[in-house]
C-alpha atoms as a PDB file:
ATOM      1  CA  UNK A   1      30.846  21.452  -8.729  1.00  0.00           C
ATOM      2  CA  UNK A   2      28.816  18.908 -10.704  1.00  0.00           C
ATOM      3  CA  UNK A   3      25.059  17.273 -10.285  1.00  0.00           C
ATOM      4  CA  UNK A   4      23.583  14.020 -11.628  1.00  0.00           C
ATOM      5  CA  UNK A   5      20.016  13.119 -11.321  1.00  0.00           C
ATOM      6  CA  UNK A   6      18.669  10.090 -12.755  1.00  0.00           C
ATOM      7  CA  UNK A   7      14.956   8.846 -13.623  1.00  0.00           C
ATOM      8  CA  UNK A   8      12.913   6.081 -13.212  1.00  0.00           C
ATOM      9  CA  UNK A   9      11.560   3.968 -16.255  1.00  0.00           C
ATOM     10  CA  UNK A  10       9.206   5.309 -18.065  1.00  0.00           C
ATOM     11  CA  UNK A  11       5.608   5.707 -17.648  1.00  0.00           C
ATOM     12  CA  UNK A  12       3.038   2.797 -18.464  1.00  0.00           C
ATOM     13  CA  UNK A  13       5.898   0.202 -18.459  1.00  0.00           C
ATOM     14  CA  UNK A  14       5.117  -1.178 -15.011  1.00  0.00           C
ATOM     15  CA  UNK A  15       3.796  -4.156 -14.460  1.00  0.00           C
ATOM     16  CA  UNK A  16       0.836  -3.273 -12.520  1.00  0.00           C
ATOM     17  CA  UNK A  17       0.161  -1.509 -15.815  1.00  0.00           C
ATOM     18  CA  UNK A  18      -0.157  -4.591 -18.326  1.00  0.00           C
ATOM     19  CA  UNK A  19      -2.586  -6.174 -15.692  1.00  0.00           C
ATOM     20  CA  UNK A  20      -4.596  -2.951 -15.337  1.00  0.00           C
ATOM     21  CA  UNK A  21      -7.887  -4.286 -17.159  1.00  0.00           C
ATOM     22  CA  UNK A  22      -7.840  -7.374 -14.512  1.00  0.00           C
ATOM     23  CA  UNK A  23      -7.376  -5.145 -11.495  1.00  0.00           C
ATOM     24  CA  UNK A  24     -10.616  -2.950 -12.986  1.00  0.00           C
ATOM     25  CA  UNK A  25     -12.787  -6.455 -13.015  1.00  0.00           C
ATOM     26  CA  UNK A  26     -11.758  -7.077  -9.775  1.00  0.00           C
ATOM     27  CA  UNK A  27     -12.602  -3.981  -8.264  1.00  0.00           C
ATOM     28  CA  UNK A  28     -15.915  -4.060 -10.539  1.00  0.00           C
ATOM     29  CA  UNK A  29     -17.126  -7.583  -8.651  1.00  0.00           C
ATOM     30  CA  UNK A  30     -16.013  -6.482  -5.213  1.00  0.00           C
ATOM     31  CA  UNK A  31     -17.512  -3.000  -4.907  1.00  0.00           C
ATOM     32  CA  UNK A  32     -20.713  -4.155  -6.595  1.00  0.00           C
ATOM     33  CA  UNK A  33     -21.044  -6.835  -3.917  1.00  0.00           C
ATOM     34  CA  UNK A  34     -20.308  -4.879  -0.950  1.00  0.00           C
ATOM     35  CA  UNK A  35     -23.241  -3.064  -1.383  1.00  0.00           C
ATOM     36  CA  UNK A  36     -25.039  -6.815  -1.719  1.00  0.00           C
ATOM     37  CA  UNK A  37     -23.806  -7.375   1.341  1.00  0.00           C
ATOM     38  CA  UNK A  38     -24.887  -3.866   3.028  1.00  0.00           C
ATOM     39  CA  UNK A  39     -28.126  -4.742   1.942  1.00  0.00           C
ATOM     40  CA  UNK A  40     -27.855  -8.615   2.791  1.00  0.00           C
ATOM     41  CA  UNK A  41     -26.915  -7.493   6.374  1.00  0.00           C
ATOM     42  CA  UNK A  42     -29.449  -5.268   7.212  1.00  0.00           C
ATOM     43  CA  UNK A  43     -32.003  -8.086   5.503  1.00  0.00           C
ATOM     44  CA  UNK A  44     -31.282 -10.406   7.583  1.00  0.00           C
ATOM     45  CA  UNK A  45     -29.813  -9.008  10.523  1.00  0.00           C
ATOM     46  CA  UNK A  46     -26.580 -10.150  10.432  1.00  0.00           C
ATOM     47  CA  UNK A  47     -23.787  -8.536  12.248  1.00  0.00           C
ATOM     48  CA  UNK A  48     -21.276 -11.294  10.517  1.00  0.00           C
ATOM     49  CA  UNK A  49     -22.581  -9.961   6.634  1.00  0.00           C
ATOM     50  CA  UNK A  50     -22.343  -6.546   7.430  1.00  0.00           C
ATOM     51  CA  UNK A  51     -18.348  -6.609   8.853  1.00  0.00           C
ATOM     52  CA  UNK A  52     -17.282  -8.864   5.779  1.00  0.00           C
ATOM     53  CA  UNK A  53     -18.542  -5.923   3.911  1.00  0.00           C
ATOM     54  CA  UNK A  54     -16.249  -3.971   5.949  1.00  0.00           C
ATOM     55  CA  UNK A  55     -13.674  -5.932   4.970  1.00  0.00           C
ATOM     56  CA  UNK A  56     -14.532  -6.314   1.604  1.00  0.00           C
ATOM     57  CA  UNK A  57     -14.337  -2.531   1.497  1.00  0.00           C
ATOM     58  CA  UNK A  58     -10.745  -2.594   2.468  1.00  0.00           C
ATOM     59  CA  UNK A  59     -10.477  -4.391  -0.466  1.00  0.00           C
ATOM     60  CA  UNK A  60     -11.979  -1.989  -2.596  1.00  0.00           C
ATOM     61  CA  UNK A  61      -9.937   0.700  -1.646  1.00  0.00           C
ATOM     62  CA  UNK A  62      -6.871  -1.253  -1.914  1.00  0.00           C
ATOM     63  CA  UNK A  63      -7.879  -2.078  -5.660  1.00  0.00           C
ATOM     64  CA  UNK A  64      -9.000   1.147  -5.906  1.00  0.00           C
ATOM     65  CA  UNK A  65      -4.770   2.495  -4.667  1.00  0.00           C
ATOM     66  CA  UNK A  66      -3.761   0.185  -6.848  1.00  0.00           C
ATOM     67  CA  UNK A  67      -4.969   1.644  -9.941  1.00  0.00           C
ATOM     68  CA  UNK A  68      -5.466   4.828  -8.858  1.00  0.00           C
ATOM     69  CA  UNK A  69      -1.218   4.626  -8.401  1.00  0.00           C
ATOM     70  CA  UNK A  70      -1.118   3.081 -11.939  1.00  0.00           C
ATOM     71  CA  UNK A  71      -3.233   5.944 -13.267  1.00  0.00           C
ATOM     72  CA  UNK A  72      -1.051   8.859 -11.581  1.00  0.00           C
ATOM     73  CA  UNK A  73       1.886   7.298 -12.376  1.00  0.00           C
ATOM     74  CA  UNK A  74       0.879   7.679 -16.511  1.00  0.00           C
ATOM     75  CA  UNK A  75       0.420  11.009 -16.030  1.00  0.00           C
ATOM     76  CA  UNK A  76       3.079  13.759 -16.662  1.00  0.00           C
ATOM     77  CA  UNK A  77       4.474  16.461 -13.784  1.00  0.00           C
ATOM     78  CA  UNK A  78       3.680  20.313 -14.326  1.00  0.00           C
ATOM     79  CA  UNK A  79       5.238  23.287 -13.099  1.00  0.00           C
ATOM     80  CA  UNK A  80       2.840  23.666 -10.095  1.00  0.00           C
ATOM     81  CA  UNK A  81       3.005  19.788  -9.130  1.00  0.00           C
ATOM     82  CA  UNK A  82       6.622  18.964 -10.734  1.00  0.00           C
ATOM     83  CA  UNK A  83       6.008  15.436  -8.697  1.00  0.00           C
ATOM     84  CA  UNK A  84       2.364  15.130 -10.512  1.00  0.00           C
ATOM     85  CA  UNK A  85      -0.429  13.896  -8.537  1.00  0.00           C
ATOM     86  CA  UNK A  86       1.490  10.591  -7.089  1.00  0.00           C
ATOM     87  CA  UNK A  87       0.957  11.790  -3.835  1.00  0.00           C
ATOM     88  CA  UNK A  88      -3.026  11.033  -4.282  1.00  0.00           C
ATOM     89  CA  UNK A  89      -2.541   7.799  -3.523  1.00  0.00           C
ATOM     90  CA  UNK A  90      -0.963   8.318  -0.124  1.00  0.00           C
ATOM     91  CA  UNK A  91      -3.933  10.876   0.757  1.00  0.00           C
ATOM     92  CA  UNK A  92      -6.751   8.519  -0.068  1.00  0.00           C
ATOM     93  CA  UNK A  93      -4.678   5.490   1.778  1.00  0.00           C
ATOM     94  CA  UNK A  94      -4.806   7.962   5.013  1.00  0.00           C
ATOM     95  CA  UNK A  95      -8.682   8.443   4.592  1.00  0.00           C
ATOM     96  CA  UNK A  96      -9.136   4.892   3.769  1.00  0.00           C
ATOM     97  CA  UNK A  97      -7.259   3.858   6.803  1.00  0.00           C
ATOM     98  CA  UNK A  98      -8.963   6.474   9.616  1.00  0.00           C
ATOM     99  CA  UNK A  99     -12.600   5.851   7.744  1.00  0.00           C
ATOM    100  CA  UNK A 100     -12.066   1.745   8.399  1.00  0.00           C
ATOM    101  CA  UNK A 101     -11.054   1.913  11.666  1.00  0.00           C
ATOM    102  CA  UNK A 102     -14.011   3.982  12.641  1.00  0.00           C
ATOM    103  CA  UNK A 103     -15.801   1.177  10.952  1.00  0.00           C
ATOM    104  CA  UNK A 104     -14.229  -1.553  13.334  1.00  0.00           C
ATOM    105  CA  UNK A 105     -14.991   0.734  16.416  1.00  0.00           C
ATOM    106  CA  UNK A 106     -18.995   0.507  15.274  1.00  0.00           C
ATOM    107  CA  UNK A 107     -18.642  -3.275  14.129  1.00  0.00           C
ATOM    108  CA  UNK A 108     -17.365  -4.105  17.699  1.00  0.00           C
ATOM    109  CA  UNK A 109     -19.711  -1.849  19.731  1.00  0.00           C
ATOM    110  CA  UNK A 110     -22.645  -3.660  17.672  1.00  0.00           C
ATOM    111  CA  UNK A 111     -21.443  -7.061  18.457  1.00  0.00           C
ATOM    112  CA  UNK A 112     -21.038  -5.780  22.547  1.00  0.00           C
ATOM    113  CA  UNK A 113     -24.913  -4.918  21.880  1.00  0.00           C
ATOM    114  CA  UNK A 114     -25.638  -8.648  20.163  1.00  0.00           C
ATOM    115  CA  UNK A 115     -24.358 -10.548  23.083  1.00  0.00           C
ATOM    116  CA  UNK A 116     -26.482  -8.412  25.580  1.00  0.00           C
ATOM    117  CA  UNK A 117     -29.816  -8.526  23.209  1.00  0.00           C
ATOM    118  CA  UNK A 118     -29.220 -11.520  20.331  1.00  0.00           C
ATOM    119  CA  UNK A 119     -32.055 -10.452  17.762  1.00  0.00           C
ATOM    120  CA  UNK A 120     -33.308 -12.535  15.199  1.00  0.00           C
ATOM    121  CA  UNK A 121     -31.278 -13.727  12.051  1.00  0.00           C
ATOM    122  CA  UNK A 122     -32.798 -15.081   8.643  1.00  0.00           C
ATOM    123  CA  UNK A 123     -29.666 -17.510   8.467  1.00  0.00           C
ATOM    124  CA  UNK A 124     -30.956 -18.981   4.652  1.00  0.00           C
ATOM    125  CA  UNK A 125     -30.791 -15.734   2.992  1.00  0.00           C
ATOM    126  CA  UNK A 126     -27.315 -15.110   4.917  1.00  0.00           C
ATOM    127  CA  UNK A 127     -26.295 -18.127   4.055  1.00  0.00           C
ATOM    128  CA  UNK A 128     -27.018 -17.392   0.311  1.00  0.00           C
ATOM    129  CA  UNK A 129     -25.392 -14.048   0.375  1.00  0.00           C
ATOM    130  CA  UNK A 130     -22.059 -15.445   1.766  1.00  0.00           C
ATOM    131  CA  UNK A 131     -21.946 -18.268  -0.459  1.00  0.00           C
ATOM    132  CA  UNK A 132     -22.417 -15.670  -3.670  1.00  0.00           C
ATOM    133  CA  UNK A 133     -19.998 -13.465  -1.735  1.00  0.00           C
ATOM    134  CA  UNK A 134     -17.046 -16.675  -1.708  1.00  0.00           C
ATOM    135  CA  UNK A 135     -17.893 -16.895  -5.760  1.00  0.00           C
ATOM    136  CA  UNK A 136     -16.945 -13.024  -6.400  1.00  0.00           C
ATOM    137  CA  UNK A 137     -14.000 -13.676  -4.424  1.00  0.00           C
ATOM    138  CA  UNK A 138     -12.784 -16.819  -5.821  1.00  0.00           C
ATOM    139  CA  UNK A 139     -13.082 -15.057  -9.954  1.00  0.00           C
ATOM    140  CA  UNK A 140     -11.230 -11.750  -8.064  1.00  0.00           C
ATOM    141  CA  UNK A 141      -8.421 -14.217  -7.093  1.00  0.00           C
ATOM    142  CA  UNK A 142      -8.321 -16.098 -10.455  1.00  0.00           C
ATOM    143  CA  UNK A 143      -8.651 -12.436 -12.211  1.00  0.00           C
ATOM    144  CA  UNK A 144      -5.381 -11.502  -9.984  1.00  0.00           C
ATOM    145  CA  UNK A 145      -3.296 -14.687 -10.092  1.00  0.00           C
ATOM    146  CA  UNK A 146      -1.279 -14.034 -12.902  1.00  0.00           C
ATOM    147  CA  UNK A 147      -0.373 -10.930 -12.518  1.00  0.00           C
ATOM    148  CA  UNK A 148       0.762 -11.312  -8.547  1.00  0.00           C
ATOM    149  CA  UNK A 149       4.103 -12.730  -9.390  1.00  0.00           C
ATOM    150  CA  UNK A 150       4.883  -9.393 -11.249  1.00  0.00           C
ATOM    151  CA  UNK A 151       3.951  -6.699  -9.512  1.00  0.00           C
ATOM    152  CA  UNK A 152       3.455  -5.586  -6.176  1.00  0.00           C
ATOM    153  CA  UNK A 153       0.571  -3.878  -6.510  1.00  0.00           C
ATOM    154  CA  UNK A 154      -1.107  -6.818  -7.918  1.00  0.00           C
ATOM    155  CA  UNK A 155      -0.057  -8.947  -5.354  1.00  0.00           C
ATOM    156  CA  UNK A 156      -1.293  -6.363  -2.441  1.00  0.00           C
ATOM    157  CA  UNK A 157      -4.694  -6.811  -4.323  1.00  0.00           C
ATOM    158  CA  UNK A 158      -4.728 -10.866  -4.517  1.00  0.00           C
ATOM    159  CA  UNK A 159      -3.865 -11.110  -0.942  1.00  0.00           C
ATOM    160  CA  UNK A 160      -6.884  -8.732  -0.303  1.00  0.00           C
ATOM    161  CA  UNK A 161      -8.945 -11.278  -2.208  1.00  0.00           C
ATOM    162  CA  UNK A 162      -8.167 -14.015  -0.431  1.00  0.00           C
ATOM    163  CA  UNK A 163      -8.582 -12.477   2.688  1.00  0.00           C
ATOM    164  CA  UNK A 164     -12.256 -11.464   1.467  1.00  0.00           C
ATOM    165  CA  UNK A 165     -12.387 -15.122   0.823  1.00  0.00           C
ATOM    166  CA  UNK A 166     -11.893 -16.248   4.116  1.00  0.00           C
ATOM    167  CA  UNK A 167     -14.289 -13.706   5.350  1.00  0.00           C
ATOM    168  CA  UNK A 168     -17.006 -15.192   3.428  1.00  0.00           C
ATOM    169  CA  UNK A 169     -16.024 -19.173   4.768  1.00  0.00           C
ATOM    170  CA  UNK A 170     -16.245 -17.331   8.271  1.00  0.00           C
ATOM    171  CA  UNK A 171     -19.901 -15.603   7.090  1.00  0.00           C
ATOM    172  CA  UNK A 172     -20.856 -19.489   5.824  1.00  0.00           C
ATOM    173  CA  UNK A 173     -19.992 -21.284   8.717  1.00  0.00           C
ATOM    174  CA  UNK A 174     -21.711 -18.490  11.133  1.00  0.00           C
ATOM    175  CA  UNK A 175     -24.942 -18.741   8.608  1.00  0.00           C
ATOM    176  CA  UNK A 176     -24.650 -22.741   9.191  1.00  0.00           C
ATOM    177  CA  UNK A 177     -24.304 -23.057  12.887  1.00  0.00           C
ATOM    178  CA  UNK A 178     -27.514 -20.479  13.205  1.00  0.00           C
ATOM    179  CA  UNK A 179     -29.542 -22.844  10.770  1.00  0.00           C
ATOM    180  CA  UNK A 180     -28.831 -26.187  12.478  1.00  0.00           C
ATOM    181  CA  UNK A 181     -28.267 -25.385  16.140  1.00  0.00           C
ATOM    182  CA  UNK A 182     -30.095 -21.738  16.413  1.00  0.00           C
ATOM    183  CA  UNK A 183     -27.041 -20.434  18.184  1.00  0.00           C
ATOM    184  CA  UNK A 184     -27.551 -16.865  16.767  1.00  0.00           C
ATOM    185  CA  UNK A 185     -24.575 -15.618  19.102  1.00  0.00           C
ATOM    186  CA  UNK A 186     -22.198 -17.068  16.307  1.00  0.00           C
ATOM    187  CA  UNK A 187     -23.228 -14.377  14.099  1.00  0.00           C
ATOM    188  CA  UNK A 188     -21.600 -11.741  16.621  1.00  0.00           C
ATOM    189  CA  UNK A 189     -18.771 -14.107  17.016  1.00  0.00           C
ATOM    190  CA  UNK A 190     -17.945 -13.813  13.589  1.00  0.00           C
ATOM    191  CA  UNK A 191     -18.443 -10.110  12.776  1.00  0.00           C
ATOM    192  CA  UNK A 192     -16.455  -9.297  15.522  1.00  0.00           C
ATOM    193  CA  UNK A 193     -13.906 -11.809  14.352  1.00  0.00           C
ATOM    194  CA  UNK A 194     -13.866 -10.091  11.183  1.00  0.00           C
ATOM    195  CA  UNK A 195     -13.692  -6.430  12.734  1.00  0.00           C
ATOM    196  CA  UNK A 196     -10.462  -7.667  14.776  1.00  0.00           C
ATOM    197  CA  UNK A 197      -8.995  -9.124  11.490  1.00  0.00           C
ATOM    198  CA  UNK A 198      -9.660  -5.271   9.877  1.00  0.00           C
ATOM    199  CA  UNK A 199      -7.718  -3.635  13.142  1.00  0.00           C
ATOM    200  CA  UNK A 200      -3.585  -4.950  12.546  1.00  0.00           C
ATOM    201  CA  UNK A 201      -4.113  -4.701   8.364  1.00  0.00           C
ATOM    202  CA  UNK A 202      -5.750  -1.113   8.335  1.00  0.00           C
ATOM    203  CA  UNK A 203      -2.848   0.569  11.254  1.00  0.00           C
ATOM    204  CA  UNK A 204      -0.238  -1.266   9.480  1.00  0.00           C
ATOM    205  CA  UNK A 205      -1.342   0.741   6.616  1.00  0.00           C
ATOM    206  CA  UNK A 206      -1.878   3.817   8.822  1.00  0.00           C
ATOM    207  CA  UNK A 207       1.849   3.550   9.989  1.00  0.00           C
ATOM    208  CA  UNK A 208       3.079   2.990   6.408  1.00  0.00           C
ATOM    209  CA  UNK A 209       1.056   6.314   5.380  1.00  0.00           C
ATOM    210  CA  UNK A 210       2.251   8.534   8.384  1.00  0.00           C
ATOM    211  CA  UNK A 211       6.172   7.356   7.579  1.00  0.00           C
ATOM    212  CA  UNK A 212       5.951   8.450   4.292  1.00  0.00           C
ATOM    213  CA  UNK A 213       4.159  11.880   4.737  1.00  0.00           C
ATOM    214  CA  UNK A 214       6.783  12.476   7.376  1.00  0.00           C
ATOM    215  CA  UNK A 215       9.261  11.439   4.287  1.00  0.00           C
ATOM    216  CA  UNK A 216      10.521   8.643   6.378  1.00  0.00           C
ATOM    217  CA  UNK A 217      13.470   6.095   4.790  1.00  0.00           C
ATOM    218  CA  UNK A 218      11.988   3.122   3.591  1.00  0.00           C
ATOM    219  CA  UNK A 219      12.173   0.287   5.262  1.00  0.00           C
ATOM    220  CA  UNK A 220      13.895  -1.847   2.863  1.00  0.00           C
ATOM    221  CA  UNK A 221      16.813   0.469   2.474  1.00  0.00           C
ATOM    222  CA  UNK A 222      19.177   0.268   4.811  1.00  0.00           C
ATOM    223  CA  UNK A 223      20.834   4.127   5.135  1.00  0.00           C
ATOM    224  CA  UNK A 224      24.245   2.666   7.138  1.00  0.00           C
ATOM    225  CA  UNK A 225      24.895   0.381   4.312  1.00  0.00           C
ATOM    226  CA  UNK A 226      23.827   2.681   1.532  1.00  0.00           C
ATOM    227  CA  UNK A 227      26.134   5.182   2.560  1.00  0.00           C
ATOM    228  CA  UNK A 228      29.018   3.102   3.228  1.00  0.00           C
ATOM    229  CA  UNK A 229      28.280   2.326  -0.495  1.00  0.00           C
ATOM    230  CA  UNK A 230      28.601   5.509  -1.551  1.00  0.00           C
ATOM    231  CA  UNK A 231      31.905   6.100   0.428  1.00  0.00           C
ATOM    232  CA  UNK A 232      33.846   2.871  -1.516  1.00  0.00           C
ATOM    233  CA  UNK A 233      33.074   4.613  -4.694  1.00  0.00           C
ATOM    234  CA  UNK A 234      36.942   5.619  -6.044  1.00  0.00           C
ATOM    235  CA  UNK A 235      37.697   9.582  -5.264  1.00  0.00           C
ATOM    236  CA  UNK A 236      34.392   9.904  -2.408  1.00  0.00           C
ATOM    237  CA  UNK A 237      36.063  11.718   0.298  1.00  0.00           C
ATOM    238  CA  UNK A 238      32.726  11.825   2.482  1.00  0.00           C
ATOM    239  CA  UNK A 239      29.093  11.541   2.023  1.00  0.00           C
ATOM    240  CA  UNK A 240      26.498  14.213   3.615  1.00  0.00           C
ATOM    241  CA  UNK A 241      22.798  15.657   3.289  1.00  0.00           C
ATOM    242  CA  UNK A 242      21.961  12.139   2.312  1.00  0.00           C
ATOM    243  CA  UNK A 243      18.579  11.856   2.316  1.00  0.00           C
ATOM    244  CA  UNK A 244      15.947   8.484   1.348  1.00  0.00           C
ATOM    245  CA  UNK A 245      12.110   8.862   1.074  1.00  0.00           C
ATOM    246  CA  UNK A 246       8.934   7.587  -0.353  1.00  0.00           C
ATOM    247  CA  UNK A 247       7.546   9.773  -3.010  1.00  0.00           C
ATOM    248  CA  UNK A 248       4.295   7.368  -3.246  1.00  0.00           C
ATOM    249  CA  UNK A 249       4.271   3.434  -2.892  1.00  0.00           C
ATOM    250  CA  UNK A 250       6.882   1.595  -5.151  1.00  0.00           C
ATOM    251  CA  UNK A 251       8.973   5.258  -5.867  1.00  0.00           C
ATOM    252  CA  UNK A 252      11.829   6.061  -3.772  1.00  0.00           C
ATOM    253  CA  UNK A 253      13.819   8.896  -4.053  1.00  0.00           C
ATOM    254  CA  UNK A 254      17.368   9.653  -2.861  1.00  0.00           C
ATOM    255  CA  UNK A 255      19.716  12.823  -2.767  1.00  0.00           C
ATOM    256  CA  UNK A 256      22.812  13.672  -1.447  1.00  0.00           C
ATOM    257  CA  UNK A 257      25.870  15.244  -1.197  1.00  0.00           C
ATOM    258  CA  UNK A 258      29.110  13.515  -2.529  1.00  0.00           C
ATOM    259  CA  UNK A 259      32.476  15.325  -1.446  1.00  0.00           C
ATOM    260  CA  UNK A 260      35.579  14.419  -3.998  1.00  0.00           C
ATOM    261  CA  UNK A 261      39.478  14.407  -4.045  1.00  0.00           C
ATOM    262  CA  UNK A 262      39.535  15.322  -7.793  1.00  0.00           C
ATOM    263  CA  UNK A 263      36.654  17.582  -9.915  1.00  0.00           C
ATOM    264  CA  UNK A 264      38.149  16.597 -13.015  1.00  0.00           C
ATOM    265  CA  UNK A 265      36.961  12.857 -12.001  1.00  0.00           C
ATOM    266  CA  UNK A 266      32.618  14.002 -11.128  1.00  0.00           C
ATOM    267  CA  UNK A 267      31.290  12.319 -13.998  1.00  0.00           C
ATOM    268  CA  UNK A 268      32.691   9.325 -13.622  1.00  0.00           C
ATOM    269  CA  UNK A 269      31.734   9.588 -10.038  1.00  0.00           C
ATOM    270  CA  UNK A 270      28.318  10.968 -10.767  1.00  0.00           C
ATOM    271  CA  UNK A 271      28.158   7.484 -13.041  1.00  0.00           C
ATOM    272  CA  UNK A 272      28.947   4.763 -10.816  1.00  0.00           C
ATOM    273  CA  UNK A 273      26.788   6.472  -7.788  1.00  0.00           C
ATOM    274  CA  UNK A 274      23.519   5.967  -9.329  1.00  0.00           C
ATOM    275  CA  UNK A 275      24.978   2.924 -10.894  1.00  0.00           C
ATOM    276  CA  UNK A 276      25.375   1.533  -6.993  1.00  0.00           C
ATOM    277  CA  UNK A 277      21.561   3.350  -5.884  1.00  0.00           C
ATOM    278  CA  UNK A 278      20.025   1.173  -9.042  1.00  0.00           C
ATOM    279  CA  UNK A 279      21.799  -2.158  -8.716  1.00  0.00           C
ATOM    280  CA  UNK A 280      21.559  -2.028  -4.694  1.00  0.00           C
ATOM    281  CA  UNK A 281      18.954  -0.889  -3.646  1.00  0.00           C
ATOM    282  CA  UNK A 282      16.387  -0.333  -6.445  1.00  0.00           C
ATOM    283  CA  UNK A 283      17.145   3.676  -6.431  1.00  0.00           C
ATOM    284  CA  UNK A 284      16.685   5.120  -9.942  1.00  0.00           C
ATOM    285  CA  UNK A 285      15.301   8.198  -8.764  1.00  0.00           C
ATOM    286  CA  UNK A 286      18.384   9.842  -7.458  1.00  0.00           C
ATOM    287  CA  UNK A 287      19.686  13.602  -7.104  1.00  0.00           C
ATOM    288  CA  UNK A 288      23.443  13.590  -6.748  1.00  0.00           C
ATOM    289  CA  UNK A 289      25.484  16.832  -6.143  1.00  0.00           C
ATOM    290  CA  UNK A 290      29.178  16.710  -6.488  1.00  0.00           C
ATOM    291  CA  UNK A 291      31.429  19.066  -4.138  1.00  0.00           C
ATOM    292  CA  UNK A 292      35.230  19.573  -4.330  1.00  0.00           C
ATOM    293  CA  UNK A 293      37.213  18.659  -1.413  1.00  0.00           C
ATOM    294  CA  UNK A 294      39.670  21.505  -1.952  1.00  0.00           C
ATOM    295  CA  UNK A 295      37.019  24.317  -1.998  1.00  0.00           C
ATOM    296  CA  UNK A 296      35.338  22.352   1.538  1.00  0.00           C
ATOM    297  CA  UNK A 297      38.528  22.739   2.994  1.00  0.00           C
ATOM    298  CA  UNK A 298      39.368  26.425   1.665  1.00  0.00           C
ATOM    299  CA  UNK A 299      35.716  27.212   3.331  1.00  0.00           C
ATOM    300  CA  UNK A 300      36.350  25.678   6.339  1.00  0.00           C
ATOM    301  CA  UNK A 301      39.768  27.053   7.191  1.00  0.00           C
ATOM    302  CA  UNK A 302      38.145  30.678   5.998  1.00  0.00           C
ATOM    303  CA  UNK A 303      37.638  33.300   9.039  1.00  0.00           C
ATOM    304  CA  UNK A 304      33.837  33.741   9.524  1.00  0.00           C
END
């Protein structure tokens, strides 16, 4: 009886980790101006100010998984945590997720309170808050750029950036239509616009957390085809206990069970399984445990 187990490269050779310092400016600009925009909202009364810095949070936390994932991932296991701390990342996601949504529920209550009672908006000084608001987002985006076509993580945060962009164009054009038409019903409009946009992107994340506490396969791997892998490999008799999950976002893990015609043959076995998990389907954290076919069948033909 043999077992292989294989590791993933090593730490602070990822490339969300070479564009670390731009993900920390990023996150820098946008959680210093979501608290311009708390304060910009209450100011001037704006509904539409106050959910793009609900969004903007979203944002914040995102950048703030990002690196906070980068971080854990430098750091080494112990005995009492022999994963480390990756897990962190998944638990803050989870709060992040519940806290925004709770966020959404009071955006869109407040706008259902607008429409019946429209108070009075200062639309210059929203006006001037959004526009500052589409500056931090367009040097977060530039900040991001080059690093998106590397890593995921990077590329989770631009996209977050340019949704915060957006947000502010919608914040602008509300801030406009109140100066030159006095229509302050588009400010409602907007923020509750913005509080929709929050709902699909914050339970999509929700969903992605509760899969992998419940140490769901990912979706990109595709078990049926993995295992049928497994069983072309020369000498694999059958395949069981297999087994795909998400330690923390962008490290899988795999084990399994690998039943074999001849013992004398497990290394080479052991070999050109996590060969097939790596060039496959991206597996190179894999626990492989080798089992003779001759003892399987000795047990199984035993009396109990």
């Amino acid at each position: 009886m043999g077992a292989g187990h294989s590791h993933g490269p090593p730490a602070g050779t990822t490339a969300g980790g070479r564009h670390k310092s731009r993900l920390q400016w990023a996150l820098g600009l946008t959680a210093s101006f979501v608290g311009v925009e708390v304060v910009g909202g209450l100011l001037t009364g704006s509904l539409a100010l106050l959910a793009d810095a609900a969004h903007m949070l979203t944002d914040v936390a995102g950048l703030a998984l990002a690196l906070l994932a980068i971080r854990f991932a430098e750091r080494p296991a112990t005995p009492q945590k022999t994963y480390g701390y990756v897990r962190m990342e998944v638990l803050s996601a989870l709060a992040n997720a519940t806290v925004l949504l709770l966020l959404t529920v009071y955006i869109l209550y407040e706008a259902w309170q607008r429409f019946r009672d429209p108070p009075e908006i200062l639309s210059g000084p929203m006006l001037a808050v959004a526009v500052a608001g589409l500056v931090v987002n367009l040097i977060s985006m530039k900040l991001l750029m080059a690093g998106a076509s590397e890593s995921l993580n990077v590329k989770g945060a631009y996209f977050e950036a340019l949704g915060d962009m957006l947000g502010s164009l919608g914040v602008i054009v509300a801030a406009l239509i109140v100066m030159f038409t006095g229509w302050t019903l588009a400010d409602p409009v907007v923020g509750a616009g913005i509080g929709l946009f929050i709902v699909p992107r914050t339970w999509m994340l929700m969903k992605q957390v509760v899969h992998i506490l419940m140490e769901g396969t990912p979706p990109e791997v595709d078990l049926a085809l993995l295992e049928k892998k497994l069983l072309e490999i020369e000498g694999v008799t059958a395949v069981h206990d297999l087994h795909v999950w998400t330690i923390t976002s962008g490290l899988d893990a795999m084990s399994c069970h690998l039943v074999v015609a001849d013992m004398a043959r497990a290394r080479d076995t052991l070999a050109a399984a996590c060969e097939a998990m790596k060039s496959g389907f991206g597996l190179t954290h894999t626990t492989i445990q080798v089992e003779d076919q001759a003892l399987r069948d000795n047990e199984t033909a035993s009396p109990i």
